[in-house]
Protein backbone atom coordinates (compact mmCIF):
# COMPACT_ATOMS: atom_id res chain seq x y z
CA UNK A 1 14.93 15.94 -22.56
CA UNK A 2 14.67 12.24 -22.25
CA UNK A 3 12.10 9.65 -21.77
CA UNK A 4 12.43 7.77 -17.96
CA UNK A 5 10.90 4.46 -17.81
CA UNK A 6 8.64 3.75 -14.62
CA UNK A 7 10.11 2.13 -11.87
CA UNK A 8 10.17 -1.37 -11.93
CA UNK A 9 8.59 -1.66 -8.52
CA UNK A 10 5.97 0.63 -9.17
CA UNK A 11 2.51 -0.34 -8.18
CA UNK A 12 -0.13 -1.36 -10.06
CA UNK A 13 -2.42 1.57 -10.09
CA UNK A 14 -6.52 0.73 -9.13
CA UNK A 15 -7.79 -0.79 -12.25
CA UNK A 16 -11.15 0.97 -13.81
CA UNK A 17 -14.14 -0.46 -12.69
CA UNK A 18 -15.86 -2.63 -15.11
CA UNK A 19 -18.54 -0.12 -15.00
CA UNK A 20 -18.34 3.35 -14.15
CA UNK A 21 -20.09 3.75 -10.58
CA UNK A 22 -23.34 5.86 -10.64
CA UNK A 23 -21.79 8.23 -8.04
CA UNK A 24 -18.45 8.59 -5.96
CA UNK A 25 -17.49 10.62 -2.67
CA UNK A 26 -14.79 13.32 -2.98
CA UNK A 27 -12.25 13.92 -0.47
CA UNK A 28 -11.34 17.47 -1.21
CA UNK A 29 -8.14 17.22 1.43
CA UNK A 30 -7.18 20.17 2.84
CA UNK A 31 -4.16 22.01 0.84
CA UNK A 32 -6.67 21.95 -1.74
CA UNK A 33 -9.86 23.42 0.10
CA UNK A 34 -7.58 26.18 1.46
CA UNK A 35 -4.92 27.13 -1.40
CA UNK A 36 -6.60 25.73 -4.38
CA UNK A 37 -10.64 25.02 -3.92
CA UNK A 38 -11.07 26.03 -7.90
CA UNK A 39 -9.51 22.51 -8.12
CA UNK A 40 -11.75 20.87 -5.95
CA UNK A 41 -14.53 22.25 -7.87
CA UNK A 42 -13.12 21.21 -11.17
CA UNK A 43 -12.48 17.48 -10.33
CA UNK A 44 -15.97 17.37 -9.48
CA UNK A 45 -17.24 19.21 -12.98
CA UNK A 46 -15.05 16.53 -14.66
CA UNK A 47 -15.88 13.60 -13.45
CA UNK A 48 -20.15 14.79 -13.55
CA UNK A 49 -19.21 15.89 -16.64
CA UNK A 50 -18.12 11.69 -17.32
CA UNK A 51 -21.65 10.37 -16.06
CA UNK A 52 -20.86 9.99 -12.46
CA UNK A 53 -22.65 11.72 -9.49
CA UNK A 54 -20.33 13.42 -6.67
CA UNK A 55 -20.64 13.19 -2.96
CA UNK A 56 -18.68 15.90 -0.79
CA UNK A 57 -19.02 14.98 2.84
CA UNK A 58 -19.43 18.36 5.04
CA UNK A 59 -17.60 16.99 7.55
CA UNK A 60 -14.38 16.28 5.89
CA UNK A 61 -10.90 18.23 7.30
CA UNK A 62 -7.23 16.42 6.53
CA UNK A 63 -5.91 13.27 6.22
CA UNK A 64 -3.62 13.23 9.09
CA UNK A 65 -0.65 13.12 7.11
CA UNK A 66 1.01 16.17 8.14
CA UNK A 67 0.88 14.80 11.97
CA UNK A 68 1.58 11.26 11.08
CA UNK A 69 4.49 12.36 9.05
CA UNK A 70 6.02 14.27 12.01
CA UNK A 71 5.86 11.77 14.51
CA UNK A 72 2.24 12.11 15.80
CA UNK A 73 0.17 8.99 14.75
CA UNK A 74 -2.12 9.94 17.85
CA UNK A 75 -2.73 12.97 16.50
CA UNK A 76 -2.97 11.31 13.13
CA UNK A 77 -5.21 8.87 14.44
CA UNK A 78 -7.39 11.78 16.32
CA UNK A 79 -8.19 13.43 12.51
CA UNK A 80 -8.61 9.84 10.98
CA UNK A 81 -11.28 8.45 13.55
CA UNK A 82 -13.60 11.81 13.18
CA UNK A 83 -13.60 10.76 9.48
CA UNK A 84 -13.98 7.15 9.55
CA UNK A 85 -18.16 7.18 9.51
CA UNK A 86 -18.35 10.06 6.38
CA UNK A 87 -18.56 7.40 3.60
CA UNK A 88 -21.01 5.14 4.36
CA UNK A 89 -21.44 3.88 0.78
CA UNK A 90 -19.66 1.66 -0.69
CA UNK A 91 -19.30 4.13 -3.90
CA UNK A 92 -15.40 4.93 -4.68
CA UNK A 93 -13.32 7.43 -2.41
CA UNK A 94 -11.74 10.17 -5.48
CA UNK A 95 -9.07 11.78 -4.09
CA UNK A 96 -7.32 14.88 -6.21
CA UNK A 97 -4.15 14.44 -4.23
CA UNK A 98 -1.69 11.18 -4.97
CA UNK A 99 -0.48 12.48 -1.15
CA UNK A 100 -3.61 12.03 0.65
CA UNK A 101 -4.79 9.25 -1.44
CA UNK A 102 -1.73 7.03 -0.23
CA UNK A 103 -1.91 8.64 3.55
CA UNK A 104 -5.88 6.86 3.57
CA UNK A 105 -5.29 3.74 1.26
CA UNK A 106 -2.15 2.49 3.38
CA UNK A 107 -1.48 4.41 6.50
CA UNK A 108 -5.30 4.79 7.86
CA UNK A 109 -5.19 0.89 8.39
CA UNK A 110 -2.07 1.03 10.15
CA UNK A 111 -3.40 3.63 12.40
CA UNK A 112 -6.33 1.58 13.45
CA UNK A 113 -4.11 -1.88 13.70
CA UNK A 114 -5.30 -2.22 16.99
CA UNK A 115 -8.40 -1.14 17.24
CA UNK A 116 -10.79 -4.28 15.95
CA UNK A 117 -13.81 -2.10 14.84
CA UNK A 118 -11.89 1.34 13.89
CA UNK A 119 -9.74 -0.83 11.77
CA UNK A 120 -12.45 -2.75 9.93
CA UNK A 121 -13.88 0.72 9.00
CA UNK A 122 -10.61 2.21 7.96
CA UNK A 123 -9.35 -0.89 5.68
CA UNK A 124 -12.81 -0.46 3.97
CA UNK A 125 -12.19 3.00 3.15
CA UNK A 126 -8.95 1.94 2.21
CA UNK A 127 -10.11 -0.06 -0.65
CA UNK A 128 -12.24 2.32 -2.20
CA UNK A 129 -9.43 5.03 -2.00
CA UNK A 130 -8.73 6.07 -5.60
CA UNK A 131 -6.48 8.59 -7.07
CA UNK A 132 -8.21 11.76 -9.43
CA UNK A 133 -6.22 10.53 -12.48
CA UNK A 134 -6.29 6.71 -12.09
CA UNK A 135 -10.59 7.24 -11.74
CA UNK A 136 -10.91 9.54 -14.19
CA UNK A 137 -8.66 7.41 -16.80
CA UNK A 138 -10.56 4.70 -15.84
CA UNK A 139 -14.17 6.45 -16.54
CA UNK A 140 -12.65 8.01 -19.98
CA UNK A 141 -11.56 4.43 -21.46
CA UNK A 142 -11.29 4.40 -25.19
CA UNK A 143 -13.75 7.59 -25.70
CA UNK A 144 -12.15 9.77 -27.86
CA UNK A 145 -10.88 13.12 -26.09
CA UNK A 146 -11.82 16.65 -27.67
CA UNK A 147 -9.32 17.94 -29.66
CA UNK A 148 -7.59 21.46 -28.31
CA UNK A 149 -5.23 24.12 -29.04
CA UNK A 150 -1.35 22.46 -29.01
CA UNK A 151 0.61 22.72 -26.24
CA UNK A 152 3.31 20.85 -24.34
CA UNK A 153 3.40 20.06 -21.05
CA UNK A 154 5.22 18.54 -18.14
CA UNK A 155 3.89 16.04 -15.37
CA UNK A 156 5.21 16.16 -11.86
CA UNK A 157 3.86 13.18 -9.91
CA UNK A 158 3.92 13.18 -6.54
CA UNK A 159 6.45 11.54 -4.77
CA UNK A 160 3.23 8.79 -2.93
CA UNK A 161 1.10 9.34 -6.27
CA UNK A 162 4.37 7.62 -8.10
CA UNK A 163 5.60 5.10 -5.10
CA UNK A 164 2.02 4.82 -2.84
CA UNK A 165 -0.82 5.28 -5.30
CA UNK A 166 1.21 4.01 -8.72
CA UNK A 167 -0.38 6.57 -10.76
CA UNK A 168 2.67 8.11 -12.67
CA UNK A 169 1.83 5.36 -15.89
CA UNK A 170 -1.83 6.68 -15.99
CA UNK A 171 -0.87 10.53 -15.81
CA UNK A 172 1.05 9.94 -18.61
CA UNK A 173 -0.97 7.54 -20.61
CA UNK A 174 -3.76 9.77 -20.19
CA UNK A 175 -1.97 12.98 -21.04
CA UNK A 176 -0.55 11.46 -23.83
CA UNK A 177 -3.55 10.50 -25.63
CA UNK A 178 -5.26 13.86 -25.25
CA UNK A 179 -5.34 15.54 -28.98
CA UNK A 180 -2.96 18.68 -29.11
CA UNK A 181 -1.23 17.48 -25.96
CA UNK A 182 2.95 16.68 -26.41
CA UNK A 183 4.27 15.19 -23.57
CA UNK A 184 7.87 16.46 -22.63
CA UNK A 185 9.78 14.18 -19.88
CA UNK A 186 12.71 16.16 -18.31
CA UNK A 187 15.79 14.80 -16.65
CA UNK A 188 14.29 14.81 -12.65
CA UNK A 189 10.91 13.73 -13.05
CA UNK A 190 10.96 10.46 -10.47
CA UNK A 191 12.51 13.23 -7.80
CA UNK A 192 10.78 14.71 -5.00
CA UNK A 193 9.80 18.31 -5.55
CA UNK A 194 10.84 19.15 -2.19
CA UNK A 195 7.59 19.73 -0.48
CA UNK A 196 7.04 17.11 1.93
CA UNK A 197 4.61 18.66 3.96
CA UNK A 198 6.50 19.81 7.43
CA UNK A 199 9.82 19.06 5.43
CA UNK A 200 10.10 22.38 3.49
CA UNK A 201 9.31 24.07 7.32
CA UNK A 202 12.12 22.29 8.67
CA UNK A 203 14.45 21.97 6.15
CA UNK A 204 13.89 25.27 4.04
CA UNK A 205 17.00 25.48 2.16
CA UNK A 206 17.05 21.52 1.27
CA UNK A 207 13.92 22.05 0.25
CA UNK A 208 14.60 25.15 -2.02
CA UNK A 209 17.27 23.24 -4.02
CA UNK A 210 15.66 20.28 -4.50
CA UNK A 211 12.71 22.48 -5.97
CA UNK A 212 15.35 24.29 -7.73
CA UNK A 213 16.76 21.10 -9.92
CA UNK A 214 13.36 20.34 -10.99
CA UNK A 215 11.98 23.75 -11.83
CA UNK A 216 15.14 23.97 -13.77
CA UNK A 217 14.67 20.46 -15.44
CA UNK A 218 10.70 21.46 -16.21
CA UNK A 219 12.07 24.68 -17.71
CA UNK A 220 14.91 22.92 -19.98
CA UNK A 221 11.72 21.19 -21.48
CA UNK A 222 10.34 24.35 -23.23
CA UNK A 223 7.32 23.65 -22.05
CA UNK A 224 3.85 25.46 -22.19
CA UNK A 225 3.24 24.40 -18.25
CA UNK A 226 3.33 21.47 -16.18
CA UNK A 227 0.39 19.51 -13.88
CA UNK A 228 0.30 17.67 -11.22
CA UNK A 229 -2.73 16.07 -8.90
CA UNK A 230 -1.10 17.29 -5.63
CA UNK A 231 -1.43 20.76 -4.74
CA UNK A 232 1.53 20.90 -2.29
CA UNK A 233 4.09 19.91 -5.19
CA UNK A 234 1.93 23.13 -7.14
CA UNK A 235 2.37 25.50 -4.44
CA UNK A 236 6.19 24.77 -4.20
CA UNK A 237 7.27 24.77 -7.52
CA UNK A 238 5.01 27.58 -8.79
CA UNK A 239 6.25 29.87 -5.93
CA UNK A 240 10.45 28.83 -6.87
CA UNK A 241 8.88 29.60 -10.91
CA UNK A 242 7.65 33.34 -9.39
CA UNK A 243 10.63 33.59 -7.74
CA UNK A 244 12.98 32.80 -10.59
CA UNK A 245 10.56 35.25 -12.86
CA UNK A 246 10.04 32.35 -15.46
CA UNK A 247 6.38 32.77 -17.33
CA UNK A 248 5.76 29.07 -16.70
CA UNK A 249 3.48 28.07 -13.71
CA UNK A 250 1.52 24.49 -12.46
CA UNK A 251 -2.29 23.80 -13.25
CA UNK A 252 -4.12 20.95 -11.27
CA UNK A 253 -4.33 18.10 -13.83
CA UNK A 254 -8.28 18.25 -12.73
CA UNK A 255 -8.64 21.87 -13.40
CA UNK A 256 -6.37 20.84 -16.81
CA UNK A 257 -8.57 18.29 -18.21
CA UNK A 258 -11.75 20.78 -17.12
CA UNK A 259 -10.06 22.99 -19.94
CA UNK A 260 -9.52 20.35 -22.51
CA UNK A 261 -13.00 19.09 -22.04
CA UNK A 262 -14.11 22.51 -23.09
CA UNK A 263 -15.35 24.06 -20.08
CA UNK A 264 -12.69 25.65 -18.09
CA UNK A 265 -11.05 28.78 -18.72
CA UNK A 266 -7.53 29.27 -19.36
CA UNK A 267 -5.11 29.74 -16.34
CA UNK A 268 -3.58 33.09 -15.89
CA UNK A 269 -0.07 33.19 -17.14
């Protein structure tokens, strides 16, 4: 078990407001309404739970990464546009998913390059786009945490939360500083965990062993569990964990720090 050292090119994540807004929109995305929506409902209880009022657009669907991604930035483009009027305050854009967050924040502007008032609408959504962790570490600031039972965990961060969104410092920082909390770091934590959206479709056994190195690096750890904010990293490394029969599974950091605020129940084991 060793300690990695971020990336020297890594972003600098959104910096806190100066103030905490008095309310934010949520864009739920759609691995998370369909596979996880407990999440979605516990990124919302923790950031009310933090003084901030949440706004969930109805008509919210996907990102368009998943097209883009594949070759289809029509298609991409298609999803985007019949988004682009849902947040017409200029409150924050929360986004549980490091994925999704850096599909909006960098690719939505490309998308709309050429289209004068489609692209002044996406580059403003753009630069409210924030990652779950990097808002909520933001809103929590030098508040002491509740203290809970000890445990040690793991943090995967998504391959565009880490290189897009530049949120793998802030996980950490604000794992780290949670009372009871020991932070393990195992030997493949900057490497993809082999979801990539259409990738682990099209390249199934690629995919497989790249989940395979770092399920086997999370387990090396001894660790309690691992989190992540992306729930397509949690789907493929907690299925390889069920496969392999190992007792250790992935928790949405949101529904994670729902628990450690004292309000969310433990995750089955």
């Amino acid at each position: 078990m060793a300690t990695i050292p971020a990336p020297a090119t890594l972003p600098d994540p959104t910096p806190g407001p100066a103030a905490p807004p008095a309310e934010v929109y949520l864009f739920a995305t759609c691995l998370l309404d369909l596979f996880a929506p407990q999440a979605g409902l516990d990124a919302i209880e923790v950031i009310e739970r933090l003084g901030v009022r949440v706004s969930f657009p109805i008509g919210q669907t996907c990102c368009g990464q998943p097209a883009y991604t594949s070759g289809f930035p029509d298609d991409a483009r298609a999803v985007a546009a019949a988004q682009l009027d849902l947040f017409p305050e200029p409150w924050p854009i929360v986004v549980p998913s490091g994925s999704c967050g850096g599909m909006i924040r960098h690719h939505w502007p490309r998308l709309f390059a050429d289209d004068p008032l489609r692209s002044a609408k996406a580059a403003a959504i753009a630069a409210r786009t924030v990652e779950f962790t990097d808002f909520v570490a933001g809103l929590l600031g030098d508040r002491p945490a509740p203290a809970g039972a000890a445990e040690t965990l793991c943090l995967h961060t998504s391959c565009s939360a880490r290189r897009e969104m530049g949120t793998h410092r802030v996980g950490r920082d604000l794992l780290a500083r949670l009372p009871g909390v020991t932070l393990a770091v195992h030997d493949h934590e900057p490497e993809c965990c082999g979801f990539g959206g259409t990738f682990s479709v099209k390249q199934p056994d690629i995919s497989a062993a790249m989940a395979a190195d770092k399920v086997e690096a999370i387990l090396a750890t001894g660790c309690d569990r691992f989190v992540s904010a992306d729930c397509g990293c949690l789907m493929n490394l907690n299925l390889t964990l069920e496969k392999r029969g190992a007792s250790v599974r992935g928790e949405h950091i949101a529904s994670f720090l729902l628990r450690r605020l004292g309000s969310g129940e433990e995750p089955a084991r």
